[in-house]
C-alpha atoms as a PDB file:
ATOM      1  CA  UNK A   1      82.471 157.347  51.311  1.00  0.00           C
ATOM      2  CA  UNK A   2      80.432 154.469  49.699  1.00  0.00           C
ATOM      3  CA  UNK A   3      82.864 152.275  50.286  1.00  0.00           C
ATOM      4  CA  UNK A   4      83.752 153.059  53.621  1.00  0.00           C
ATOM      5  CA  UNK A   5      80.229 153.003  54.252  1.00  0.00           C
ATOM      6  CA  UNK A   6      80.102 149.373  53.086  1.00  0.00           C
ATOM      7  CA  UNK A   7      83.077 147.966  54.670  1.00  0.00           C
ATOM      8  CA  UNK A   8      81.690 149.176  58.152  1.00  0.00           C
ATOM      9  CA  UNK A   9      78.364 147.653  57.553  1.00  0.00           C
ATOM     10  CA  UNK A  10      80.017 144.040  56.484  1.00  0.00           C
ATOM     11  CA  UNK A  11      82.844 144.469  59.693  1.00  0.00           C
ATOM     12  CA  UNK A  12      79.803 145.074  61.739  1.00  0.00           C
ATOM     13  CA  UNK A  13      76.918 142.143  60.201  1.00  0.00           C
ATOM     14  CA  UNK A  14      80.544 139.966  60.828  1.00  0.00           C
ATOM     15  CA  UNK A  15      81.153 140.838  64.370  1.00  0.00           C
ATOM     16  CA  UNK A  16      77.818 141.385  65.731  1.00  0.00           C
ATOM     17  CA  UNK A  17      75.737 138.845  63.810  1.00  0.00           C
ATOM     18  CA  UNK A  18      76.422 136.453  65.548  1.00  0.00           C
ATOM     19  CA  UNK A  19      76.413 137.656  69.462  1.00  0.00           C
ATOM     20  CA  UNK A  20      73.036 138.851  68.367  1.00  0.00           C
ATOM     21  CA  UNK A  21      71.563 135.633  66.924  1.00  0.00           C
ATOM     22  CA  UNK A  22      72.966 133.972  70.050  1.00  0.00           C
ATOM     23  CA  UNK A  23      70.955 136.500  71.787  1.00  0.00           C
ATOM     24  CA  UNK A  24      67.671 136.017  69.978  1.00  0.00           C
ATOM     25  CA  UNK A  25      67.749 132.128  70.585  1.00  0.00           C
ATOM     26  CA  UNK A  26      68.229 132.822  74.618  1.00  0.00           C
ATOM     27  CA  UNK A  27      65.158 135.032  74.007  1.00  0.00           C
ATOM     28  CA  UNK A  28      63.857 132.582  72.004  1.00  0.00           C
ATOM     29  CA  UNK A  29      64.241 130.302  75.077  1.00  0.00           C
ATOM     30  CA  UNK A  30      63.067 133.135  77.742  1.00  0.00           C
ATOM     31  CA  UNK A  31      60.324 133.576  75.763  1.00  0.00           C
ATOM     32  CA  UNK A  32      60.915 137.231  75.041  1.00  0.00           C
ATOM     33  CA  UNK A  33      58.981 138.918  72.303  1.00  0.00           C
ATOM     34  CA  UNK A  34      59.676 142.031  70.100  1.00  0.00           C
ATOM     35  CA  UNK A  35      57.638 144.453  72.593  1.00  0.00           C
ATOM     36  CA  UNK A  36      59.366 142.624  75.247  1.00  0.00           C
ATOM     37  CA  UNK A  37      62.810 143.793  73.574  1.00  0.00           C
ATOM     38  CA  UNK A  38      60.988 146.888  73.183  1.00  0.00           C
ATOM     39  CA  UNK A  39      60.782 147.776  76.487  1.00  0.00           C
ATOM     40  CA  UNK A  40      63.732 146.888  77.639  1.00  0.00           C
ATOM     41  CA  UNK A  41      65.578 149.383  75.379  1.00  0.00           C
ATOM     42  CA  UNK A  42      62.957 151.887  76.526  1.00  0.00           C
ATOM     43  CA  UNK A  43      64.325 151.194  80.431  1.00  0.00           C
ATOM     44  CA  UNK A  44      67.600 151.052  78.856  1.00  0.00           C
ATOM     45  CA  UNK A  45      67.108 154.433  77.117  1.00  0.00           C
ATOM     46  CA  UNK A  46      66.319 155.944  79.922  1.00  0.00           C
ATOM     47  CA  UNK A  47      69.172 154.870  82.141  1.00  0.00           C
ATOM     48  CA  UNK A  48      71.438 156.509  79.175  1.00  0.00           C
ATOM     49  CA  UNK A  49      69.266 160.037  79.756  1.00  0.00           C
ATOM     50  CA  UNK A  50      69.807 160.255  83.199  1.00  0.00           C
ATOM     51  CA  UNK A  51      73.699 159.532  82.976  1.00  0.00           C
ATOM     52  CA  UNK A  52      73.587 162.056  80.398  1.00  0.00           C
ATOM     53  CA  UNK A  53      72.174 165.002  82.637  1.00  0.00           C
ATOM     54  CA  UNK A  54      75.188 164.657  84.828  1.00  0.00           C
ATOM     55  CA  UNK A  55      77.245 166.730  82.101  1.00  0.00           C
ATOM     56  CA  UNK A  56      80.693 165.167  82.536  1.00  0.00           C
ATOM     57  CA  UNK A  57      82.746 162.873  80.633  1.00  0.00           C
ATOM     58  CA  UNK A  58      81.924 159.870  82.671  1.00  0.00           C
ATOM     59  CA  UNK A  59      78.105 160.263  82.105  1.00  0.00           C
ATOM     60  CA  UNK A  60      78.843 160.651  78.449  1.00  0.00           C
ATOM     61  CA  UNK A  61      80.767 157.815  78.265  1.00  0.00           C
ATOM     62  CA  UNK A  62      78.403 155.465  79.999  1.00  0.00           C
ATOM     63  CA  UNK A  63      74.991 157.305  78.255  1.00  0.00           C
ATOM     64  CA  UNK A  64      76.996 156.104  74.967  1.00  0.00           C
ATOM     65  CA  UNK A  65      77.309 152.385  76.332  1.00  0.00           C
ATOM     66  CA  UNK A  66      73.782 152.094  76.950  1.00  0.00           C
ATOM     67  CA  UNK A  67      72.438 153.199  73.529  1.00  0.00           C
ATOM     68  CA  UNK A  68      74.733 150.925  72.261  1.00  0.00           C
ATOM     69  CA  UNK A  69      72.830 148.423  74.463  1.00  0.00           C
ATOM     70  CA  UNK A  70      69.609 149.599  72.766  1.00  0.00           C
ATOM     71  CA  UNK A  71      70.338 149.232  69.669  1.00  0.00           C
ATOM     72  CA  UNK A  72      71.628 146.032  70.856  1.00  0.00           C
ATOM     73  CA  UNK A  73      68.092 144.925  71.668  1.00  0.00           C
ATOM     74  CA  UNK A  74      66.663 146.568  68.146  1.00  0.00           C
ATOM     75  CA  UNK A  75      69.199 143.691  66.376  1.00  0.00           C
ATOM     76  CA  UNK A  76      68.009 140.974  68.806  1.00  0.00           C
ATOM     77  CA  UNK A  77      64.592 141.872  68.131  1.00  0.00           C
ATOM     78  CA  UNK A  78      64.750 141.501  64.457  1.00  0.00           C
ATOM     79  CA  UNK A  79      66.818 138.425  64.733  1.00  0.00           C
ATOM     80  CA  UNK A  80      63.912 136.846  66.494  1.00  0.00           C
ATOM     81  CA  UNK A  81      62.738 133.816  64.723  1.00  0.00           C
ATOM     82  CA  UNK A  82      59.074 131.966  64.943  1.00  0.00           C
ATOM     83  CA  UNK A  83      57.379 134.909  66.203  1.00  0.00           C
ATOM     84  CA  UNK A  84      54.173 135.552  64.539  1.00  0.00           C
ATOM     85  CA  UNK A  85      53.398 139.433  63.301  1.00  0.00           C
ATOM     86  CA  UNK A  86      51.264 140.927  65.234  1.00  0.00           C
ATOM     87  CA  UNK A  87      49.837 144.612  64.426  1.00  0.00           C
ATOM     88  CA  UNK A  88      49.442 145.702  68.407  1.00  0.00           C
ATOM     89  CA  UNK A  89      53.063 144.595  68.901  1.00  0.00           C
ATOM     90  CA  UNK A  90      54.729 146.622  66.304  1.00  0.00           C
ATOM     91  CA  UNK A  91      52.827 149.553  66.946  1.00  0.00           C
ATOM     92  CA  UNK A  92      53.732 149.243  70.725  1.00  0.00           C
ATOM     93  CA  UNK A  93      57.090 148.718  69.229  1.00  0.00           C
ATOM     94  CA  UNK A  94      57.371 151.706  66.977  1.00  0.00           C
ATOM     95  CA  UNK A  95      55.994 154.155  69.553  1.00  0.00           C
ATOM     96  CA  UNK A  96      58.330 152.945  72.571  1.00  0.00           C
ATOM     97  CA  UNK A  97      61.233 153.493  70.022  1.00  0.00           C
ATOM     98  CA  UNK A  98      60.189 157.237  69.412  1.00  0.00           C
ATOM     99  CA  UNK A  99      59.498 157.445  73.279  1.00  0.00           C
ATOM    100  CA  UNK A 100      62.746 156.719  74.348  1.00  0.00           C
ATOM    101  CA  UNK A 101      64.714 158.960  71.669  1.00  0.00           C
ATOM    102  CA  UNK A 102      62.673 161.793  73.096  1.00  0.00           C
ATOM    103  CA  UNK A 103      63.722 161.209  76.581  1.00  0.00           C
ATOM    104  CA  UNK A 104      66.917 161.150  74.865  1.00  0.00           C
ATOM    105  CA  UNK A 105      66.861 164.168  73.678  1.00  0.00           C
ATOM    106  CA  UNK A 106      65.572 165.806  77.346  1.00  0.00           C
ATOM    107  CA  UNK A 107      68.829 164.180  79.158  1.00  0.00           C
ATOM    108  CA  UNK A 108      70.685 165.711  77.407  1.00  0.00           C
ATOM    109  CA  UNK A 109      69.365 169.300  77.594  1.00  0.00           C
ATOM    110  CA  UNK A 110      69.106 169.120  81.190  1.00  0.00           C
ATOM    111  CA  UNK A 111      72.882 167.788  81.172  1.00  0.00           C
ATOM    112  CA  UNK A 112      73.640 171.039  79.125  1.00  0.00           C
ATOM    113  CA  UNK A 113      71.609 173.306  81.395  1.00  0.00           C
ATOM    114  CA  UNK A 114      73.343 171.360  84.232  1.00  0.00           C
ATOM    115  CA  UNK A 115      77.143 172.311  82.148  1.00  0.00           C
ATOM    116  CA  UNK A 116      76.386 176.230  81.540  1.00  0.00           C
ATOM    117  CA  UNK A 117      75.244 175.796  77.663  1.00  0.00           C
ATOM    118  CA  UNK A 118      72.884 178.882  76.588  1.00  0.00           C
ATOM    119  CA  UNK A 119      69.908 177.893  75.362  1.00  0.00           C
ATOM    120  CA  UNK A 120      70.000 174.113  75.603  1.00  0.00           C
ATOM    121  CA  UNK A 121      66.070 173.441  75.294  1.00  0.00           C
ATOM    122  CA  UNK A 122      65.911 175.672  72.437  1.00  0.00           C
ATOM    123  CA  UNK A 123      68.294 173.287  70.343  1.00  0.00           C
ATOM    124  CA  UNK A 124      66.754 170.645  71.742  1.00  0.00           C
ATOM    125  CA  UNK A 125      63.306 171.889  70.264  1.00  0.00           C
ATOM    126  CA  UNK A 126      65.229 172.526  66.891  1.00  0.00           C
ATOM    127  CA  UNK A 127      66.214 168.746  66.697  1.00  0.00           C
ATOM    128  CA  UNK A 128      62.879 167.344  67.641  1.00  0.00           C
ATOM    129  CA  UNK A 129      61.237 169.854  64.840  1.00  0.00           C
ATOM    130  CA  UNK A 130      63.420 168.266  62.228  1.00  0.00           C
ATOM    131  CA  UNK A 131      63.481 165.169  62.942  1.00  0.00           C
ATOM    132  CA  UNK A 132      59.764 165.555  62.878  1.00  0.00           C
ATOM    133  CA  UNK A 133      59.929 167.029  59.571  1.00  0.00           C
ATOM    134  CA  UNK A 134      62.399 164.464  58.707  1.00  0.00           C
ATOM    135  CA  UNK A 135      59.915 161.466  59.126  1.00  0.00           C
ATOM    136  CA  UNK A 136      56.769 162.849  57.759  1.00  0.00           C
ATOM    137  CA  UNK A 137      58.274 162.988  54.468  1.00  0.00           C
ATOM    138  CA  UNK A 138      60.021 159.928  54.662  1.00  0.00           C
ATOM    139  CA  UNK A 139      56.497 158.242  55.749  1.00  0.00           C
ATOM    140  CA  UNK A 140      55.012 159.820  52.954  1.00  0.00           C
ATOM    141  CA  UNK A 141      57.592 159.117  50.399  1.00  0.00           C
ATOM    142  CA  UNK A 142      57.025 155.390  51.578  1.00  0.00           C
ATOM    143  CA  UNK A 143      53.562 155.343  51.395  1.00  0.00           C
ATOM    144  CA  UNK A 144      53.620 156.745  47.694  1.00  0.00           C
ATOM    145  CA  UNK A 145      56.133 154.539  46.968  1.00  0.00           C
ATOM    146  CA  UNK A 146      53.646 151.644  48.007  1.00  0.00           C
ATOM    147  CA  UNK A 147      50.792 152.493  45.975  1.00  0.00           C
ATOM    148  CA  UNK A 148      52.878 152.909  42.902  1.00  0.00           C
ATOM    149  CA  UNK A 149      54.091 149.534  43.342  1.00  0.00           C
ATOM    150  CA  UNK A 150      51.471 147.980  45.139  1.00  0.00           C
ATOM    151  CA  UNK A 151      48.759 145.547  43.292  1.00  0.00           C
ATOM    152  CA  UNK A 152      47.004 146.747  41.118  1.00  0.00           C
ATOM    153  CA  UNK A 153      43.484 148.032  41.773  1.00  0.00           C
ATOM    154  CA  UNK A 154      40.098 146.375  41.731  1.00  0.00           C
ATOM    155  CA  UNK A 155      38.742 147.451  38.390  1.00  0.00           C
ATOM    156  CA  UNK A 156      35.592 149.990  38.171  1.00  0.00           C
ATOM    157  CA  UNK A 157      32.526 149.312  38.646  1.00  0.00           C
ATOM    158  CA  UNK A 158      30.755 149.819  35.054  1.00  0.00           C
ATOM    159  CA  UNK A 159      28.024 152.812  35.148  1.00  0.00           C
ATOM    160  CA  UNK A 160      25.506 152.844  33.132  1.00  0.00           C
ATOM    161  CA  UNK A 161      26.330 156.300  31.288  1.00  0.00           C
ATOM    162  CA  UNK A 162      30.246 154.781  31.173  1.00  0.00           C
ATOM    163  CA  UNK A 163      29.783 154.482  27.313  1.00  0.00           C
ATOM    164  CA  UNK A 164      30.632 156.217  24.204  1.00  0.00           C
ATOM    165  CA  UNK A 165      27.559 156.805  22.995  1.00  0.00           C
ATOM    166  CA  UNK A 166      26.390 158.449  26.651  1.00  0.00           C
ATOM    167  CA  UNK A 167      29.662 160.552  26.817  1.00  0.00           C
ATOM    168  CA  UNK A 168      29.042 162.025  23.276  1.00  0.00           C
ATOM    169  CA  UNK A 169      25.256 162.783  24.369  1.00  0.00           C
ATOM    170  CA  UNK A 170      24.545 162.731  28.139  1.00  0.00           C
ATOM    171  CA  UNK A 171      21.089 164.022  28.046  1.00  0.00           C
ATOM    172  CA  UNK A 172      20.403 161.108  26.131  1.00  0.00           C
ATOM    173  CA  UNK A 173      17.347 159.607  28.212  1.00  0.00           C
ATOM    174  CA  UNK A 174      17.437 156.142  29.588  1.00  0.00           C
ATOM    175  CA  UNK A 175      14.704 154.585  27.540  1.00  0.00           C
ATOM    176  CA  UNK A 176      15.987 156.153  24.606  1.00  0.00           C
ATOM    177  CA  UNK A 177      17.649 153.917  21.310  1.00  0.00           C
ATOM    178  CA  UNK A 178      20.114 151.127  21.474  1.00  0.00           C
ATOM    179  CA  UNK A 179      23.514 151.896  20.426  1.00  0.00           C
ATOM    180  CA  UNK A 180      22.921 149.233  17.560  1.00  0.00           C
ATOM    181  CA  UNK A 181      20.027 151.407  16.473  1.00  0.00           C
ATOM    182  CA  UNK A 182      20.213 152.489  13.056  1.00  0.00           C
ATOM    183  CA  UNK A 183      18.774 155.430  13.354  1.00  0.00           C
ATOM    184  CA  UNK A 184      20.880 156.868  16.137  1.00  0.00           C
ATOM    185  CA  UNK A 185      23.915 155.950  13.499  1.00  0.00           C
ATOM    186  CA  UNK A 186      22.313 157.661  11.090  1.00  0.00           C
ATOM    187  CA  UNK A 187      21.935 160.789  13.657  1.00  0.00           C
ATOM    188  CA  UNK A 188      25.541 160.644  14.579  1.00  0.00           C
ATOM    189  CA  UNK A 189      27.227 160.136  11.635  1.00  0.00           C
ATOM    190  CA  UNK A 190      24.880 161.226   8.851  1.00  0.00           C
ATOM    191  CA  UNK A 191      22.248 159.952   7.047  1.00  0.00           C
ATOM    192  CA  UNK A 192      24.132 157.142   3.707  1.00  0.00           C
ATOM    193  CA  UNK A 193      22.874 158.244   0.193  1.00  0.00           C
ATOM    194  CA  UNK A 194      20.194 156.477  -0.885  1.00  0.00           C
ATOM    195  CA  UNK A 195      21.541 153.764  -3.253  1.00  0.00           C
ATOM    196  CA  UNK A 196      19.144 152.434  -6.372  1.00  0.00           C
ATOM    197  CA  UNK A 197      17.146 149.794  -6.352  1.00  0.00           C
ATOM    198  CA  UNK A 198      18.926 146.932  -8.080  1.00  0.00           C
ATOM    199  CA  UNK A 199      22.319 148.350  -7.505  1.00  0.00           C
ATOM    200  CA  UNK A 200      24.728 146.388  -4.687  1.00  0.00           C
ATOM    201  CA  UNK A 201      27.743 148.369  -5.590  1.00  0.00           C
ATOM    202  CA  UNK A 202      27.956 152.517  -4.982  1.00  0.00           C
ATOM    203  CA  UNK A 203      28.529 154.381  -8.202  1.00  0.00           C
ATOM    204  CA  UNK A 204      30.516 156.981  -6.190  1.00  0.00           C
ATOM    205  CA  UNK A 205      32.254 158.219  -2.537  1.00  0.00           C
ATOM    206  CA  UNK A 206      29.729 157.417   0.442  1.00  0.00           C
ATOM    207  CA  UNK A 207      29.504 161.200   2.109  1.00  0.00           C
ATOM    208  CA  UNK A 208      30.493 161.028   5.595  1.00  0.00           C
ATOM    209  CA  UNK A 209      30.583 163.631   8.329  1.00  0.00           C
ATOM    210  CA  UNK A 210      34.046 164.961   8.735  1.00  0.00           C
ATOM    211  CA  UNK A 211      35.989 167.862   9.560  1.00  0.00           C
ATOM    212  CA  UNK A 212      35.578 171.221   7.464  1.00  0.00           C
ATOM    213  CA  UNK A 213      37.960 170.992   4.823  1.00  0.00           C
ATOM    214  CA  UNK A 214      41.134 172.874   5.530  1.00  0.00           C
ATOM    215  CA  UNK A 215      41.553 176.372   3.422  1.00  0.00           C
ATOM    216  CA  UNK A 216      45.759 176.836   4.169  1.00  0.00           C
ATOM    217  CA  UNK A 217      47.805 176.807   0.870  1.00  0.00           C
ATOM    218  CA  UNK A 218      50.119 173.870   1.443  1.00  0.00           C
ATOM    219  CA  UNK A 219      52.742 176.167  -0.436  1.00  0.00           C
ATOM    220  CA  UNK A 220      52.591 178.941   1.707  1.00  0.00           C
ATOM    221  CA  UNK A 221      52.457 176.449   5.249  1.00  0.00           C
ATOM    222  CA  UNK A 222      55.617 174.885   3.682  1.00  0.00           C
ATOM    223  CA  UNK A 223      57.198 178.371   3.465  1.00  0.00           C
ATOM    224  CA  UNK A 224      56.473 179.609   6.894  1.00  0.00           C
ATOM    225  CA  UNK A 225      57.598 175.800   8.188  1.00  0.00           C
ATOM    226  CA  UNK A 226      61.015 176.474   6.476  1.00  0.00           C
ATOM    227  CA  UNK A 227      61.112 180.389   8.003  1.00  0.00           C
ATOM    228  CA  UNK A 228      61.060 179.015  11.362  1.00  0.00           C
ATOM    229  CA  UNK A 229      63.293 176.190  11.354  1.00  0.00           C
ATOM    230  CA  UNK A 230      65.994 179.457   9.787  1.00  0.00           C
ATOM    231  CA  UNK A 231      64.551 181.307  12.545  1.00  0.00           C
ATOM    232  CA  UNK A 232      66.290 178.560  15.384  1.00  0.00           C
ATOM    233  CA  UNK A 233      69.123 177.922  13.232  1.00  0.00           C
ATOM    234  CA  UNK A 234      67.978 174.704  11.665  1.00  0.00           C
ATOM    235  CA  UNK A 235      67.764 173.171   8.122  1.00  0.00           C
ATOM    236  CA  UNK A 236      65.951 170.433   6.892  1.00  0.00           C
ATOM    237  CA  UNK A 237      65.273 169.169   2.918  1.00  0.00           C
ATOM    238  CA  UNK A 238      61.786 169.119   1.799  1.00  0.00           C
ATOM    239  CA  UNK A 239      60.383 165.421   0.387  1.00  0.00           C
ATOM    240  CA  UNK A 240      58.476 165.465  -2.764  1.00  0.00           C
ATOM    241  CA  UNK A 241      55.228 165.669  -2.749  1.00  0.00           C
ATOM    242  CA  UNK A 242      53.054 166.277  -0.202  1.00  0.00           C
ATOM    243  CA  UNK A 243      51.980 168.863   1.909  1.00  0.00           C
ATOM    244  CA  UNK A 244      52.768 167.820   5.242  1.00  0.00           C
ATOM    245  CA  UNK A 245      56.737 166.482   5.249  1.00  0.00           C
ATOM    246  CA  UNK A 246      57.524 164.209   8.010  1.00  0.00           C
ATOM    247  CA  UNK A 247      59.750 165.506  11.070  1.00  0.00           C
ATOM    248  CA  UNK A 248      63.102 163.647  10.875  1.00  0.00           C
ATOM    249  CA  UNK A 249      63.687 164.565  14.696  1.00  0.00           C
ATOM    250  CA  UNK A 250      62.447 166.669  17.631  1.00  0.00           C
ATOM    251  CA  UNK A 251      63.591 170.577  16.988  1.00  0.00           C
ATOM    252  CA  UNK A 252      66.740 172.164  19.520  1.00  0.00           C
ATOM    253  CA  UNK A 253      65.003 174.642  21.227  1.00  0.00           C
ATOM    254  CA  UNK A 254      68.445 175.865  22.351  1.00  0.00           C
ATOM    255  CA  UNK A 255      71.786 177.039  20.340  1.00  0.00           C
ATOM    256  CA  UNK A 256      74.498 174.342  20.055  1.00  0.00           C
ATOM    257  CA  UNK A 257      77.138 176.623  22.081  1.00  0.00           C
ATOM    258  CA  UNK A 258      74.330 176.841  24.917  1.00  0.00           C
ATOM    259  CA  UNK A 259      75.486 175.694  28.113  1.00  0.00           C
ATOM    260  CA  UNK A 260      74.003 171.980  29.244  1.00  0.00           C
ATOM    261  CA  UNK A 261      72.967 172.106  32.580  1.00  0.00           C
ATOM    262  CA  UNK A 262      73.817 168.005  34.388  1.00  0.00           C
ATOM    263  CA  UNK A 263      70.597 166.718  36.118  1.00  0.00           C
ATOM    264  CA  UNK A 264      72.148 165.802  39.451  1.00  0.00           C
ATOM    265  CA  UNK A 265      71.268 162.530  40.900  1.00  0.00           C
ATOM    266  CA  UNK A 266      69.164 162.279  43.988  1.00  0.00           C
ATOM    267  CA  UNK A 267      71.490 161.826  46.984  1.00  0.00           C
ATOM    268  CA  UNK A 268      69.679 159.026  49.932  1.00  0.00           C
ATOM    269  CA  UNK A 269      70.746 160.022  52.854  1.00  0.00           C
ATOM    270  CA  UNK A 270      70.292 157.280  55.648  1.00  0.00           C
ATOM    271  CA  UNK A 271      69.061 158.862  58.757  1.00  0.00           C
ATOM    272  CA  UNK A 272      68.520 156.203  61.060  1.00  0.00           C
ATOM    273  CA  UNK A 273      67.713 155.871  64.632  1.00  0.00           C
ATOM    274  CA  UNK A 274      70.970 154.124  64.910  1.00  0.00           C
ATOM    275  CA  UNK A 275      72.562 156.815  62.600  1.00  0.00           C
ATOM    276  CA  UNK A 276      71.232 159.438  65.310  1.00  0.00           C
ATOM    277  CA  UNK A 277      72.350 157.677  68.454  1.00  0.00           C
ATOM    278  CA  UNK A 278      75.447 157.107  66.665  1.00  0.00           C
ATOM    279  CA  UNK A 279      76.004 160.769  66.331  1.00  0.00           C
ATOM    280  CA  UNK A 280      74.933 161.871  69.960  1.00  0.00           C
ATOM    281  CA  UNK A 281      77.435 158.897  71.339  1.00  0.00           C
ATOM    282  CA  UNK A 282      80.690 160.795  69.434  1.00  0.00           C
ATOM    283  CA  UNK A 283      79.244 164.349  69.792  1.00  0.00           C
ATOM    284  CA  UNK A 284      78.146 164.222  73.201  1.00  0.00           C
ATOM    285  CA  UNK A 285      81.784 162.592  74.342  1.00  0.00           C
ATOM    286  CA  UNK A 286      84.090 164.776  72.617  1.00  0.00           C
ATOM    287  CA  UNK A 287      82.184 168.148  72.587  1.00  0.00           C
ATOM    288  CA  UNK A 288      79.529 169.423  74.356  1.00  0.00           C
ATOM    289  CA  UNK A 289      75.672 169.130  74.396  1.00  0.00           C
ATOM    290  CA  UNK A 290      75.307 172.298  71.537  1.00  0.00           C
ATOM    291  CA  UNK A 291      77.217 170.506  69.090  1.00  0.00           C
ATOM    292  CA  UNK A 292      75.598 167.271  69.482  1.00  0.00           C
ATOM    293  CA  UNK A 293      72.122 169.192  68.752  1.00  0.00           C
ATOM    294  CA  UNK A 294      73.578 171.231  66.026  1.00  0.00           C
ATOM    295  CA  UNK A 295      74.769 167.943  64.288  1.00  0.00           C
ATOM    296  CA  UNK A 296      71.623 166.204  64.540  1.00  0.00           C
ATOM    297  CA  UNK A 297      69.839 169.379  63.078  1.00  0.00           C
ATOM    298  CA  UNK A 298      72.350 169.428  60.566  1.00  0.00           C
ATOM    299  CA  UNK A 299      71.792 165.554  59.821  1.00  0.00           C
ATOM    300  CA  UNK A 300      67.909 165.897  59.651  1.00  0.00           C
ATOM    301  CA  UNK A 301      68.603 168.661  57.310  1.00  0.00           C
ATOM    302  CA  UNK A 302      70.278 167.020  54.509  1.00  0.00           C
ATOM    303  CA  UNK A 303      68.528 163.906  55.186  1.00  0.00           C
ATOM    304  CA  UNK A 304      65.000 166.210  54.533  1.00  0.00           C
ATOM    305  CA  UNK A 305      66.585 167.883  51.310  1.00  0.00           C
ATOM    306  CA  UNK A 306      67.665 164.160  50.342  1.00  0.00           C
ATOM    307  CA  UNK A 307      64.148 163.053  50.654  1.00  0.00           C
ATOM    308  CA  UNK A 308      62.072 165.794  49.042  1.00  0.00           C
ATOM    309  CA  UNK A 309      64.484 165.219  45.616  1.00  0.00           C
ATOM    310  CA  UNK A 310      62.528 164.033  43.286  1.00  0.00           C
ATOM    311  CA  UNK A 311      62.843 160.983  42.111  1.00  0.00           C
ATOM    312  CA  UNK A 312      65.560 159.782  39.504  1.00  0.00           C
ATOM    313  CA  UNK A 313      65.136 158.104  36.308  1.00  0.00           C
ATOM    314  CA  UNK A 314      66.925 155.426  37.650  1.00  0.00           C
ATOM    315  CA  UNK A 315      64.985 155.143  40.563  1.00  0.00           C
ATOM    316  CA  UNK A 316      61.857 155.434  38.826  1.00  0.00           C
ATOM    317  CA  UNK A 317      62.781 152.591  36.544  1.00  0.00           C
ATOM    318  CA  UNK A 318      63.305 150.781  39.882  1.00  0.00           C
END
């Protein structure tokens, strides 16, 4: 399906690239910008609704020509060279787009109300809700996906408690000892043993404050080590000496006959405006309007479960 996927997309770029930069350099010359395109697929847009509400096979077949006109105009827009960004433009942009899927959406229910279908507005509704659905999750996977690989942050701003010393004693009062003070060493740690005069070298082990010495007979830890690892089926030789062998590798929590259970790779499913209209144009002219909203529901449905996977490995790494 990959594949086929792939050799569409390059038959496609290799027929329509270049009609569409032609395009973008005549409205390069006409001095048409990206809302400009914009609206014109919204006009466009809604010529294909109202062809669709007549319910026959000529309206469907001419509401299909038309959003292939407006997706026409999406290439052409991005084609367009020279054109400064502008913020205002490609938010005017964005929300004529989701204007004109909606009216759409309400051609073709009234073309199904117009044709006898039960409940036309009520699939309708159902494909608006998860295409909804659809989108806020993908806009939120997108935006996560930004600040994990965005720049990095401007660092803190250093407190004045943001310190060892004021994290092991916050009452500590702001006029109180340096952390070079000797004496709040001596607190923390312990007071040294007083050394003789005329001595420079100690005579024996400086005392220190550590942790209470531990009171488990290394013999009998050893013993109840070795009881569990026969316990999960394991076996593993002791090293001389010591108390504490190392671990040669991370214990099987599970029996080698246990089943493994494959991690399955998350599945992208491109769900497209184009994808969409693409769908209504060979639903809506072979079948009826119930089966075009039952596909797009269907559509927005695996697309959602494709985009609430978690992320891979792989795509982590990426």
């Amino acid at each position: 399906m990959a594949k086929v996927r792939e050799y569409a997309v390059r038959v496609a770029n290799a027929v329509l690239r270049p009609v569409s930069r032609s395009a973008a350099r005549w409205a390069a010359r006409a001095s048409l910008s990206r809302a400009g395109l914009a609206r014109i697929g919204l006009v466009l847009a809604v010529l294909a609704a109202v062809w669709f509400t007549e319910g026959g096979l000529r309206g469907a077949l001419v509401g299909s020509l038309l959003l292939g006109a407006v997706l026409f105009t999406d290439t052409v827009a991005a084609d367009l060279e020279g054109e400064r960004g502008d913020a205002l433009a490609g938010w005017l942009a964005l929300l004529l787009s989701r204007l004109r899927e909606y009216v759409v959406y309400a051609g073709l229910a009234i073309g199904g109300v117009v044709t006898g279908v039960p409940d036309a507005w009520t699939w309708a509704a159902g494909a608006l809700v998860t295409l909804a659905l659809y989108e806020s999750v993908a806009t939120a996977r997108l935006a996560s996906g930004a600040r994990d690989t965005g720049a990095p942050s401007a660092p803190p701003v250093p407190r004045p408690h943001d310190s060892p010393i004021a994290a092991m004693d916050p009452s500590r009062p702001k006029g109180g000892p340096e952390p070079s003070d000797p004496a709040l060493t001596a607190k923390l740690l312990g007071d040294a043993p007083q050394q003789p005069v005329g001595e420079t070298e100690p005579t024996g082990p400086i005392r220190i404050r550590t942790t209470p010495k531990s009171t488990v007979d290394a013999a009998k830890w050893q013993e109840g080590r070795r009881r569990a690892l026969r316990g999960l089926g394991l076996t593993e030789s002791t090293p001389e000496g010591g108390a504490y062998p190392a671990v040669r590798g991370p214990a099987r929590l599970w029996r080698p006959w246990a089943p493994r259970i494959p991690r399955l790779p998350r599945v992208r499913v491109p769900y497209s405006q184009a994808a969409r209209f693409a769908v209504i144009a060979l639903t809506i002219t072979i079948w009826d309007t119930r089966v075009t909203f039952v596909a797009l529901i269907t559509g927005g449905l695996i697309a959602l479960c494709g985009a609430l996977a978690p992320p891979s490995a792989r795509d982590t790494v990426r």
